[in-house]
N, C-alpha and C. Protein backbone atom coordinates (compact mmCIF):
# COMPACT_ATOMS: atom_id res chain seq x y z
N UNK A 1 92.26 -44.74 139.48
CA UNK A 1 92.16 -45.39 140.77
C UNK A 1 93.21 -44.84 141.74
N UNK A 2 94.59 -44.14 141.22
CA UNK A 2 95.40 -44.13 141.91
C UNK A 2 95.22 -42.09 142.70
N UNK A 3 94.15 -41.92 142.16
CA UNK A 3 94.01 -40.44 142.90
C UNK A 3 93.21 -40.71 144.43
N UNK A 4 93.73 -40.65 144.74
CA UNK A 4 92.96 -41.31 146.45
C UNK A 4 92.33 -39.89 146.85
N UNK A 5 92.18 -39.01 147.04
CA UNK A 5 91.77 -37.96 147.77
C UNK A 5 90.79 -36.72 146.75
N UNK A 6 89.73 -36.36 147.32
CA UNK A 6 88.69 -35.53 146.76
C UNK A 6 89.33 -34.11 146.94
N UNK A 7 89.06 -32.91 145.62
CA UNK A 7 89.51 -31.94 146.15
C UNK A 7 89.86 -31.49 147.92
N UNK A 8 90.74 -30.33 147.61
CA UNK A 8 90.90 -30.41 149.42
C UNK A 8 91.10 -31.28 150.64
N UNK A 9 91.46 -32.21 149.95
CA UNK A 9 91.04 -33.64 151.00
C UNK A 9 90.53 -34.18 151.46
N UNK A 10 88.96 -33.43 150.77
CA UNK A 10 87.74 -33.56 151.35
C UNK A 10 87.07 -35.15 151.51
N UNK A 11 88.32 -36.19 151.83
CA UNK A 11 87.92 -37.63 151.46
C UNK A 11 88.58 -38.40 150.58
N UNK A 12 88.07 -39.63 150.33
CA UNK A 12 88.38 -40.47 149.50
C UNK A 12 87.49 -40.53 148.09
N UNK A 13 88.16 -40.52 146.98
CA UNK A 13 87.11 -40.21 145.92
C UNK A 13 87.00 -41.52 145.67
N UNK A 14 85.46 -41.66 145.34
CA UNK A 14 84.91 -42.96 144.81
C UNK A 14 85.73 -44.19 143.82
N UNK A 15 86.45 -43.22 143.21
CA UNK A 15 86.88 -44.24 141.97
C UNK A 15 87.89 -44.91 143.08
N UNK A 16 88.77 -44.29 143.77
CA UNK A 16 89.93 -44.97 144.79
C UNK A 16 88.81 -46.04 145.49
N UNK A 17 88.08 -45.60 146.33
CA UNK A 17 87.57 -46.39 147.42
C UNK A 17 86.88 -47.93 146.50
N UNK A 18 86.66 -47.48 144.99
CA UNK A 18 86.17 -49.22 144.43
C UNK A 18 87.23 -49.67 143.92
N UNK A 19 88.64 -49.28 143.80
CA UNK A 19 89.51 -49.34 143.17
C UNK A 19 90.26 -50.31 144.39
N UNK A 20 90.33 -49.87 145.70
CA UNK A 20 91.09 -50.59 146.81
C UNK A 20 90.30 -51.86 146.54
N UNK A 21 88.65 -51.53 146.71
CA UNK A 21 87.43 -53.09 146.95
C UNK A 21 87.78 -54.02 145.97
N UNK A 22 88.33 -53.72 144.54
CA UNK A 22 88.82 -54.71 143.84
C UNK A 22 90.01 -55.37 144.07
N UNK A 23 91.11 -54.32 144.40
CA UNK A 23 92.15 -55.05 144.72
C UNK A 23 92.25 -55.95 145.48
N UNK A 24 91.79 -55.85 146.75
CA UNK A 24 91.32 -56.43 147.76
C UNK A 24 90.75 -58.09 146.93
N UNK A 25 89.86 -57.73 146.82
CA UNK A 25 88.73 -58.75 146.07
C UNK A 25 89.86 -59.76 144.98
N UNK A 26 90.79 -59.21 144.14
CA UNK A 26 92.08 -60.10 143.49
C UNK A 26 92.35 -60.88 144.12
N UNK A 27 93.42 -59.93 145.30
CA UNK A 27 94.28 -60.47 145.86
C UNK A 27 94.22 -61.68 146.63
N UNK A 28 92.40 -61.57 147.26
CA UNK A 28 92.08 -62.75 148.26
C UNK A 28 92.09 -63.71 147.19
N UNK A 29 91.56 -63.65 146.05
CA UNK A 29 91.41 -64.96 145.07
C UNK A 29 92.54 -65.99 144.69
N UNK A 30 93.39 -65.06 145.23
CA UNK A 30 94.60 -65.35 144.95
C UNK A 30 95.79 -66.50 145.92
N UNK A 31 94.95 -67.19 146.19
CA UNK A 31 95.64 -68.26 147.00
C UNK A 31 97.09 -68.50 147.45
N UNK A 32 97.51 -68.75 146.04
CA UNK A 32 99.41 -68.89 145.59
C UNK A 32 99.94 -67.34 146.40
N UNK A 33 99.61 -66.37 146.66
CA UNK A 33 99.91 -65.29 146.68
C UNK A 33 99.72 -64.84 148.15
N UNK A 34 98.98 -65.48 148.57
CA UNK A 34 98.43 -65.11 150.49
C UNK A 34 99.47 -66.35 151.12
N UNK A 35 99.49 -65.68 152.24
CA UNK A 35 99.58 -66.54 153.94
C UNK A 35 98.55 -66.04 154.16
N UNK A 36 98.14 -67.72 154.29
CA UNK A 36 96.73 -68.04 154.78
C UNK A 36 95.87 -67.33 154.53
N UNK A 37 94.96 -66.53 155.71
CA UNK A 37 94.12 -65.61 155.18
C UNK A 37 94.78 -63.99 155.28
N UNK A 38 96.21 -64.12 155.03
CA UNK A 38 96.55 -62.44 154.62
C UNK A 38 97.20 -62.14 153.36
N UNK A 39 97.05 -61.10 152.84
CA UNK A 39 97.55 -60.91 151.55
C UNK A 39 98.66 -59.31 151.92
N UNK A 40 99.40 -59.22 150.98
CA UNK A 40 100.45 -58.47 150.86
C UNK A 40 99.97 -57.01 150.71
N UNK A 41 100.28 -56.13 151.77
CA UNK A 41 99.72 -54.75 151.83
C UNK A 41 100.75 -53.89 151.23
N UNK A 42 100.25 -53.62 149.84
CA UNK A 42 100.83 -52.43 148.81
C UNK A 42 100.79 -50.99 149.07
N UNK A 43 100.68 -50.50 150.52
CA UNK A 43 100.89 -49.06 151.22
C UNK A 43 101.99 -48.77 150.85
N UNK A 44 102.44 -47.47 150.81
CA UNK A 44 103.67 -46.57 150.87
C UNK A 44 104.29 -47.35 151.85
N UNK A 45 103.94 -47.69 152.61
CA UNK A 45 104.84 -47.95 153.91
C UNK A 45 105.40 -49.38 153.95
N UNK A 46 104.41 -50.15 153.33
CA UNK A 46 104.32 -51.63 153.82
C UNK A 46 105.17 -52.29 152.65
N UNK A 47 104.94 -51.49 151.31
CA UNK A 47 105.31 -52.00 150.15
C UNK A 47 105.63 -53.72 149.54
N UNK A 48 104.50 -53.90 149.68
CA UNK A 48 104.35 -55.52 149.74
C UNK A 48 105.47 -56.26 150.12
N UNK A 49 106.03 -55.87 151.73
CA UNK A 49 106.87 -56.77 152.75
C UNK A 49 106.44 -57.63 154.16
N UNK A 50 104.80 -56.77 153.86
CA UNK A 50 103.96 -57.30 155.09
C UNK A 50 103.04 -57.95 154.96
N UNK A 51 102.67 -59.38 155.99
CA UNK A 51 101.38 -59.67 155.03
C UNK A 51 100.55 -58.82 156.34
N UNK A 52 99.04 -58.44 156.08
CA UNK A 52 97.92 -58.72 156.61
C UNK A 52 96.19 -58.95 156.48
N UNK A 53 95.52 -59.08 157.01
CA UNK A 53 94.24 -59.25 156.86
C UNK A 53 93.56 -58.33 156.15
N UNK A 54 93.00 -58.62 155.01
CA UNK A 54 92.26 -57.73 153.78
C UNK A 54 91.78 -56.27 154.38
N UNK A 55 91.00 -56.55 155.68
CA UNK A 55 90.70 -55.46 156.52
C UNK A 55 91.45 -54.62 156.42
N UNK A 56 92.87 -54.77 157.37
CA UNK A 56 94.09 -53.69 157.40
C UNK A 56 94.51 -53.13 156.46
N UNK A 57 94.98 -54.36 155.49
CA UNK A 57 95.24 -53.69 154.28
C UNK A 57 94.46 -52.55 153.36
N UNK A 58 93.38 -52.42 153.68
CA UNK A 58 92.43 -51.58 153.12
C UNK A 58 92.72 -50.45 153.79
N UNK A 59 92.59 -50.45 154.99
CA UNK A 59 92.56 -49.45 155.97
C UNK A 59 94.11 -48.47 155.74
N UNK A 60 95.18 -49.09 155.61
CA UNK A 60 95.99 -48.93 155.21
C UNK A 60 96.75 -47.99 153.82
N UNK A 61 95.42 -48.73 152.42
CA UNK A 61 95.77 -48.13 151.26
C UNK A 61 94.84 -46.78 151.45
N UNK A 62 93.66 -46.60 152.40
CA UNK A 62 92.92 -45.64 152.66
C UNK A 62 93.65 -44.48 153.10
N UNK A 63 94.55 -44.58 154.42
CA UNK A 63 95.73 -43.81 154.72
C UNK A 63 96.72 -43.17 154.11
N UNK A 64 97.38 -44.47 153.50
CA UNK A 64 98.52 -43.99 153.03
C UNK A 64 98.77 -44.25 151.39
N UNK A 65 97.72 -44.94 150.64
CA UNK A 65 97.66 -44.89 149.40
C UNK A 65 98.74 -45.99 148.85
N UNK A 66 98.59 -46.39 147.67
CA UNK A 66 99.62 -47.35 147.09
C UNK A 66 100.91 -46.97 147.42
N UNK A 67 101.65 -47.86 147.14
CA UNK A 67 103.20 -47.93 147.04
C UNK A 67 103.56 -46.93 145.50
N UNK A 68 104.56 -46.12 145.11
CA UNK A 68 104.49 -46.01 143.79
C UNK A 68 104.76 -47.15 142.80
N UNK A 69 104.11 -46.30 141.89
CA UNK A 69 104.85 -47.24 140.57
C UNK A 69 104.03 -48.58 140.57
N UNK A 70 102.93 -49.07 141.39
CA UNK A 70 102.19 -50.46 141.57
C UNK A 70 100.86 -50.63 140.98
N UNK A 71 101.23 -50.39 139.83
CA UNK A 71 100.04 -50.62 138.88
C UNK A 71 99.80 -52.25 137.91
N UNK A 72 100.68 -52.87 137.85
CA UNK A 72 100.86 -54.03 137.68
C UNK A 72 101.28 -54.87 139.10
N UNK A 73 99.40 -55.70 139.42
CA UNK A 73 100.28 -55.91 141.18
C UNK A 73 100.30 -57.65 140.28
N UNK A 74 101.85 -57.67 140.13
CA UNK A 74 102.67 -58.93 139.94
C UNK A 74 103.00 -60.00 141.68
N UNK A 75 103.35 -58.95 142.63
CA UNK A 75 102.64 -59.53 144.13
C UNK A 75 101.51 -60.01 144.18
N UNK A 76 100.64 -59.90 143.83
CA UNK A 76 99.41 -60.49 144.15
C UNK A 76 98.85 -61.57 143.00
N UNK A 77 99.61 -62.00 141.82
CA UNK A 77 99.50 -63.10 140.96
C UNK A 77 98.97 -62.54 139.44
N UNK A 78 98.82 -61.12 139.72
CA UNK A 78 98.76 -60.19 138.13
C UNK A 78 99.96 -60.96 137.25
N UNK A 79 99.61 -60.86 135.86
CA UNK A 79 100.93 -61.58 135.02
C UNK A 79 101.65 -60.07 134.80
N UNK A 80 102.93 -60.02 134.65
CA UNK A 80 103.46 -58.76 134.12
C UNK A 80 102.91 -58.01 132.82
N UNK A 81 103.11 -56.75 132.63
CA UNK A 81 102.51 -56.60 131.56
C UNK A 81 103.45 -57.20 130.19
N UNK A 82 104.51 -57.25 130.06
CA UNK A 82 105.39 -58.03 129.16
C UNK A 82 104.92 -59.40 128.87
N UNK A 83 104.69 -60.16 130.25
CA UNK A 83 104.06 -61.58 129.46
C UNK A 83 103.08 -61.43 129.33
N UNK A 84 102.16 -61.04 129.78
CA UNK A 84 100.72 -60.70 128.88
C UNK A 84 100.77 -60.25 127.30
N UNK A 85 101.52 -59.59 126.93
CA UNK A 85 101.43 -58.87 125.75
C UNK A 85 102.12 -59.83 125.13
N UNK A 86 103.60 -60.57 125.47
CA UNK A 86 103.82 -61.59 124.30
C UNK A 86 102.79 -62.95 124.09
N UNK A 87 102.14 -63.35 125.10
CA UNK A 87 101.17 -64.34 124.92
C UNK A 87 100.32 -63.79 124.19
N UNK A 88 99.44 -62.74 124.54
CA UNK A 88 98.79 -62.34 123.41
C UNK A 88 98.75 -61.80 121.85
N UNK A 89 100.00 -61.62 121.59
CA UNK A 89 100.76 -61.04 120.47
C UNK A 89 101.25 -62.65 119.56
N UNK A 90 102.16 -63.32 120.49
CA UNK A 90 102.99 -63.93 120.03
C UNK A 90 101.95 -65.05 118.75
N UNK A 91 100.87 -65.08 118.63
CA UNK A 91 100.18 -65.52 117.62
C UNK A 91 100.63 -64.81 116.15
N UNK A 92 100.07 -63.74 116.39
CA UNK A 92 100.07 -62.66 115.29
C UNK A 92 101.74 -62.43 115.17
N UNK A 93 102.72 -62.76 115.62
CA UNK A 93 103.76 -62.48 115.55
C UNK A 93 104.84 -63.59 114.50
N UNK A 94 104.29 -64.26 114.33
CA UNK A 94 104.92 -65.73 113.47
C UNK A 94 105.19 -65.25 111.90
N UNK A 95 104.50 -63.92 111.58
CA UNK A 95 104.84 -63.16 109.97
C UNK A 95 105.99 -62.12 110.92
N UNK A 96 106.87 -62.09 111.55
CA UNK A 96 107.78 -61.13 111.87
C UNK A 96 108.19 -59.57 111.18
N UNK A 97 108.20 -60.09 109.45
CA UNK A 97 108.35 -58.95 108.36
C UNK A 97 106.82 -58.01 108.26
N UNK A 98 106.13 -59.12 108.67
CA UNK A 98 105.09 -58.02 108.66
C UNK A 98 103.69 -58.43 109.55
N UNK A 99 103.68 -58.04 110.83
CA UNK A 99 102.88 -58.08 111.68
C UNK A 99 101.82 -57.09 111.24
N UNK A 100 100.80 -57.30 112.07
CA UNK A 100 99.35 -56.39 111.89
C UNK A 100 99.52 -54.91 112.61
N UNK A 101 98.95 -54.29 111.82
CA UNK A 101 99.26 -52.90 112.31
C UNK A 101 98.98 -52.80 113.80
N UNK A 102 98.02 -53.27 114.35
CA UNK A 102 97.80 -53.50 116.13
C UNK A 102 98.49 -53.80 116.32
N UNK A 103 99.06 -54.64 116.12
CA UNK A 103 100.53 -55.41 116.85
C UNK A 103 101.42 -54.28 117.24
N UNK A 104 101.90 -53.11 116.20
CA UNK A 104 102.85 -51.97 116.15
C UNK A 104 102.04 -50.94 117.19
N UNK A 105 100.69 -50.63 117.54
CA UNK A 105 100.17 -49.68 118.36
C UNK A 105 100.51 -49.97 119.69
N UNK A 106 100.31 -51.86 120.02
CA UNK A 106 100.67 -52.14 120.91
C UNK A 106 101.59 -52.35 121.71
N UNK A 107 102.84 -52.95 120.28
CA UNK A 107 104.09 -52.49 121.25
C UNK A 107 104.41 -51.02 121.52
N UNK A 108 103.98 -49.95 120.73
CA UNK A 108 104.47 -48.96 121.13
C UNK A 108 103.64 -48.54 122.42
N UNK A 109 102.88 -48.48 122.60
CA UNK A 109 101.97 -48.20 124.04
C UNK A 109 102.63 -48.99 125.06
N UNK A 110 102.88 -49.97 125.28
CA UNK A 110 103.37 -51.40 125.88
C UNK A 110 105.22 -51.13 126.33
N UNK A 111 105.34 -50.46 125.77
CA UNK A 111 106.88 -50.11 125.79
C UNK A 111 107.17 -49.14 126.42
């Protein structure tokens, strides 16, 4: 999602342009996370300090592309990837001496 541009620059490549429509589509769901009807624009520029209208913000990640490094959008009410993984783990985790081999793929990927 995060390759925004078609060889040459010839555009926006598809996977980006459904990749913004989802984010978008989160973020509004996301009540706790908006003023009112604007949500936090994750541009290079804006780096979720601005709010505005889903519109702009699109228009925006179209331009100038994500912020780096914003692949977990924890701004917009994503859980981190750390608490995700101990909630989901922390079941299988109660044998400590010997967890399930997934458990070990995952922290190492996860880490």
């Amino acid at each position: 999602m995060y390759e925004k541009n078609l060889p040459n620059r010839a555009g926006l490549t598809p996977e980006f342009q459904d990749g913004v429509t989802a984010f978008t589509e989160w973020a509004k769901s996301q009540q706790a996370y908006m003023d009112s009807e604007k949500i936090r624009c994750p541009c290079r520029k804006c780096k979720n300090t601005v709010f505005k209208i889903p519109d702009e913000v699109n228009f925006d990640l179209y331009m100038k592309g994500f912020m780096p490094e914003y692949y977990n959008w924890t701004s917009h009410g994503e859980e981190r990837v750390q608490e995700y993984f101990e909630a989901v783990t922390a079941p299988h985790l109660q044998d400590k001496q010997n967890p399930p081999a997934l458990v070990h793929i995952i922290m190492a990927v996860a880490l």
